[in-house]
C-alpha atoms as a PDB file:
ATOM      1  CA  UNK A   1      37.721 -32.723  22.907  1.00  0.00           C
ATOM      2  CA  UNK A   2      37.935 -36.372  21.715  1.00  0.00           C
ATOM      3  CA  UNK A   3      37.425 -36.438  17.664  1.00  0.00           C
ATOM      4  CA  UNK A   4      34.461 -38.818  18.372  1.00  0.00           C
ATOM      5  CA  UNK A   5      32.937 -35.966  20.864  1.00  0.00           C
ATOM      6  CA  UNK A   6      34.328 -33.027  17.561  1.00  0.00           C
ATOM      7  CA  UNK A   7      32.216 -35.298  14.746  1.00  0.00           C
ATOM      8  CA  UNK A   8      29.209 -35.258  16.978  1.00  0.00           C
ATOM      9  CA  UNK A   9      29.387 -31.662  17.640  1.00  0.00           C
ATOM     10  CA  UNK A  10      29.764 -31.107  13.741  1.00  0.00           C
ATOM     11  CA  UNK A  11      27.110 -33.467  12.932  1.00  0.00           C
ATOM     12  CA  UNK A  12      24.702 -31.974  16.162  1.00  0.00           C
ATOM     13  CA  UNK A  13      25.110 -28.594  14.241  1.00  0.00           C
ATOM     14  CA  UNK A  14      24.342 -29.894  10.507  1.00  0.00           C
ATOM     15  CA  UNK A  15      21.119 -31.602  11.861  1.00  0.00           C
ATOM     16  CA  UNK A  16      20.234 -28.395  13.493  1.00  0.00           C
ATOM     17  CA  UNK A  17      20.771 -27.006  10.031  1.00  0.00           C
ATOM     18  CA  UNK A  18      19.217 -29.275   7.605  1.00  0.00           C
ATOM     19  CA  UNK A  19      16.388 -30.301   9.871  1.00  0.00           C
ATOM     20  CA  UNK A  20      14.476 -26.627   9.899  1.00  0.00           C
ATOM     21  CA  UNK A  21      11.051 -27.324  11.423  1.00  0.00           C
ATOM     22  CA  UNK A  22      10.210 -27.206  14.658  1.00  0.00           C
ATOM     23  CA  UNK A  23       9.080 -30.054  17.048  1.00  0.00           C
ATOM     24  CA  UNK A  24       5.978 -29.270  16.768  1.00  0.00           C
ATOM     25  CA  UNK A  25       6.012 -28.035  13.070  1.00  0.00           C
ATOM     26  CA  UNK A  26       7.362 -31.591  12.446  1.00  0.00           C
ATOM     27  CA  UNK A  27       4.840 -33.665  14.716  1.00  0.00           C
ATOM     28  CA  UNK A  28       1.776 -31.295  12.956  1.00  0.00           C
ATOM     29  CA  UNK A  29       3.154 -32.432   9.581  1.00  0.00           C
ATOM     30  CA  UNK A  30       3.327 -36.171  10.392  1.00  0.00           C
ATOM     31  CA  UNK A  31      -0.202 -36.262  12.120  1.00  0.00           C
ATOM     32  CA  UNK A  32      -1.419 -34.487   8.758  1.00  0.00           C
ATOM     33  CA  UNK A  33       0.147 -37.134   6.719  1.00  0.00           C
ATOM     34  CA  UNK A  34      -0.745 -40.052   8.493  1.00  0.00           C
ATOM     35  CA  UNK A  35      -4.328 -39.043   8.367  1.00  0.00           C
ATOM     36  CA  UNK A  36      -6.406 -40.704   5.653  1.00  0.00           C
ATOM     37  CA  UNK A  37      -9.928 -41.142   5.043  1.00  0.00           C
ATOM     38  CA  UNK A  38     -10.704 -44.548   6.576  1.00  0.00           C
ATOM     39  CA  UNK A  39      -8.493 -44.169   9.397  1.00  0.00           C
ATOM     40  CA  UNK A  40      -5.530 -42.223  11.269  1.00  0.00           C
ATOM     41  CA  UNK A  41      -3.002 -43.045  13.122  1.00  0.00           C
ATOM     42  CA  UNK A  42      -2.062 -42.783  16.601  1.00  0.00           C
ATOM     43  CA  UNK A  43       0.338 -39.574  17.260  1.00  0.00           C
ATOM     44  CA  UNK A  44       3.131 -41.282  18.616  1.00  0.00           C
ATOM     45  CA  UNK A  45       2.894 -43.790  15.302  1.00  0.00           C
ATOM     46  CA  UNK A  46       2.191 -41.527  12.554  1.00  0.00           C
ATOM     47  CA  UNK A  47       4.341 -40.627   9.863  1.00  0.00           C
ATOM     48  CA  UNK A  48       7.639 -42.543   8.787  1.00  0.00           C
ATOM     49  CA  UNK A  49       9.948 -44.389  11.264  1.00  0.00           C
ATOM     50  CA  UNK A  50      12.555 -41.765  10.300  1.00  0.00           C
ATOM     51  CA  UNK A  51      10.217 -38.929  11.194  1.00  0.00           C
ATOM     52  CA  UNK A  52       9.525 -39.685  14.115  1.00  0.00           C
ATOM     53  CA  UNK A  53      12.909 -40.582  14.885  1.00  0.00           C
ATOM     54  CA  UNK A  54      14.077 -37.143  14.015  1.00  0.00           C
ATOM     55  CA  UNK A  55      11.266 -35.701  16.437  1.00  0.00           C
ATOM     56  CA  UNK A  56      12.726 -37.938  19.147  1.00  0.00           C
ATOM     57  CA  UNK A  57      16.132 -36.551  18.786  1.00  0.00           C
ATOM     58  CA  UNK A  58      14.817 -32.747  18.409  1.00  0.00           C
ATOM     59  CA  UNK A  59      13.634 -33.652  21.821  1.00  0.00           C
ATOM     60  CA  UNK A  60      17.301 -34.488  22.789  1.00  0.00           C
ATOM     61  CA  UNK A  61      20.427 -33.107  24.384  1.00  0.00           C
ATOM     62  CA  UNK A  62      23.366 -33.925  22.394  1.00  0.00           C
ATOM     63  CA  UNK A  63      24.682 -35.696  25.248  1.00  0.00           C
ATOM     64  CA  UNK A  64      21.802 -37.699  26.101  1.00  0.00           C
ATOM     65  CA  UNK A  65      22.045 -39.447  22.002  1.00  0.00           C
ATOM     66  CA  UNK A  66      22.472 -42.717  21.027  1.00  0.00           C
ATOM     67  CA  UNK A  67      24.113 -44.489  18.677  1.00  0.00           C
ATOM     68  CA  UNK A  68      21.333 -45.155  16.923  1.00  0.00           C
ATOM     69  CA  UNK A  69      20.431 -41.373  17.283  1.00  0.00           C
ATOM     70  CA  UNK A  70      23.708 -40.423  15.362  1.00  0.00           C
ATOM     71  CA  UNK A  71      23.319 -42.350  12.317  1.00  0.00           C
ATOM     72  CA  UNK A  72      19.670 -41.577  11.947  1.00  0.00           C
ATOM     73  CA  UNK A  73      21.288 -37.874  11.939  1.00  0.00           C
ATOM     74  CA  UNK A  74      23.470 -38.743   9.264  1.00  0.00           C
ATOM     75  CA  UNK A  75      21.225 -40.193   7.298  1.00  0.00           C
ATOM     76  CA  UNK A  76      18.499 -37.011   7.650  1.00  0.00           C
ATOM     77  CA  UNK A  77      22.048 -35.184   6.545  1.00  0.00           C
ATOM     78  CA  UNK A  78      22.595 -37.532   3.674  1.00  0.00           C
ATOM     79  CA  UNK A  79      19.615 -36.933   2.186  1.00  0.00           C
ATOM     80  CA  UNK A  80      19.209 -33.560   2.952  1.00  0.00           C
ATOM     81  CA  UNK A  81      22.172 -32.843   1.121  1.00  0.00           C
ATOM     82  CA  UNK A  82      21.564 -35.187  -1.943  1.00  0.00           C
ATOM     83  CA  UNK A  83      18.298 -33.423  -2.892  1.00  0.00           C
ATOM     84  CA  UNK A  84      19.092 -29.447  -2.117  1.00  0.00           C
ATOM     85  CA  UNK A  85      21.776 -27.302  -3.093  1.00  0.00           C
ATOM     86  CA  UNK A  86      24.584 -26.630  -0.479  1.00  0.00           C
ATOM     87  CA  UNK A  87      23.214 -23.117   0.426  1.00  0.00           C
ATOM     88  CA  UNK A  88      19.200 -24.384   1.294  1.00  0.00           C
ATOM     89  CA  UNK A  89      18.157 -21.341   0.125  1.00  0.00           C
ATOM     90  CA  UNK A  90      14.227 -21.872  -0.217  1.00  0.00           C
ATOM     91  CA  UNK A  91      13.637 -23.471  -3.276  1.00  0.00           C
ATOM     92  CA  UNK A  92      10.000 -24.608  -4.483  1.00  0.00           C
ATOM     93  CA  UNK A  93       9.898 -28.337  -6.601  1.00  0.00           C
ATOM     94  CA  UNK A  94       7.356 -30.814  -7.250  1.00  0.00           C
ATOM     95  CA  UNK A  95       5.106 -31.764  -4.141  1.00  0.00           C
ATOM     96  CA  UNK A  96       6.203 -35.395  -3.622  1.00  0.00           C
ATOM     97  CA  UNK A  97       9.447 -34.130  -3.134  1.00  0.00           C
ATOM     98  CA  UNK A  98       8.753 -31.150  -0.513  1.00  0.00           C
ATOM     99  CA  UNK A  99       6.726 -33.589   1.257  1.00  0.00           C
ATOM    100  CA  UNK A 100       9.765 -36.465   1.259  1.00  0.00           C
ATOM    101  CA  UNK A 101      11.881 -33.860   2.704  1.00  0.00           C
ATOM    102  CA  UNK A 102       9.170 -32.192   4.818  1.00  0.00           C
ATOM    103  CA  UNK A 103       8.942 -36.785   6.374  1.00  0.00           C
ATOM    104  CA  UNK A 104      12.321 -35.878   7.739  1.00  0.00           C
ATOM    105  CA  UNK A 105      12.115 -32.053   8.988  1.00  0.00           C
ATOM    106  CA  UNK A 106      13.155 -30.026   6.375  1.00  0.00           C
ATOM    107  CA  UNK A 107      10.952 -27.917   4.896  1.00  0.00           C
ATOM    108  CA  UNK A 108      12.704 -26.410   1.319  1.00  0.00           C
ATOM    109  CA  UNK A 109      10.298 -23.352   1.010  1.00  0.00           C
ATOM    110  CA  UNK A 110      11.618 -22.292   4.164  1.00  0.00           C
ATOM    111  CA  UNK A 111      14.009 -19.647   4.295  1.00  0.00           C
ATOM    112  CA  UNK A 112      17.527 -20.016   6.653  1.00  0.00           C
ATOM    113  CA  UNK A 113      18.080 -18.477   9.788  1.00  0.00           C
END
C-alpha cells in the first residue's frame, strides 16, 4: 500500500470516528437548523457547506473520494479534535458549541462505539 493510499485509510478511519451521527441523524439535524420562521431551506441546501459536505462523503466509498473530499475530512478532524478531548467520551458544554460540532457530524453527548 502506497503511503498516499496508508494516510487515506488512517484519515477514512478518524472521520468514521469523529464524525458519529448517522446519514440520516446528520441530514435530520441540518433540515432542523436550516428551518426558521419565515422560511426553510431546500434539503439538499440546508445547513453549512461543510455539513453537507460531510453527508456527501458519509454517502461515499473511500475509493470513490476526491480530493476535495479528503481535506474536507481533515478539516471535520481538525476541528473535531481542537474542541474535544482525545478520548470523545460524551461530554455536555454550552449549546452553541454542541450545535457547531453537531454542523459537522459529531454529536459530543454521544457515547463511542
Amino acid at each position: 500500500m502506497a503511503a498516499s493510499e496508508q494516510i487515506t485509510a488512517e484519515l477514512w478511519d478518524e472521520f468514521h470516528t469523529v464524525v458519529n451521527m448517522t446519514s440520516r441523524e446528520l441530514q435530520e439535524w441540518l433540515s432542523t437548523e436550516a428551518a426558521g420562521e419565515e422560511t426553510e431551506e431546500l434539503p439538499d441546501r440546508a445547513g453549512p457547506p461543510t455539513g453537507r459536505r460531510v453527508l456527501e462523503i458519509l454517502g461515499k466509498r473511500r475509493t470513490d473520494l476526491t480530493a476535495d473530499d479528503i481535506a474536507v475530512m481533515r478539516r471535520v478532524c481538525e476541528i473535531v479534535r481542537s474542541r474535544r478531548d482525545p478520548s470523545l467520551d460524551p461530554k455536555a458544554g454550552g449549546a452553541d458549541w454542541r450545535h457547531a460540532l453537531m454542523d459537522i457530524g459529531h454529536d459530543p453527548l454521544k457515547p463511542t462505539a
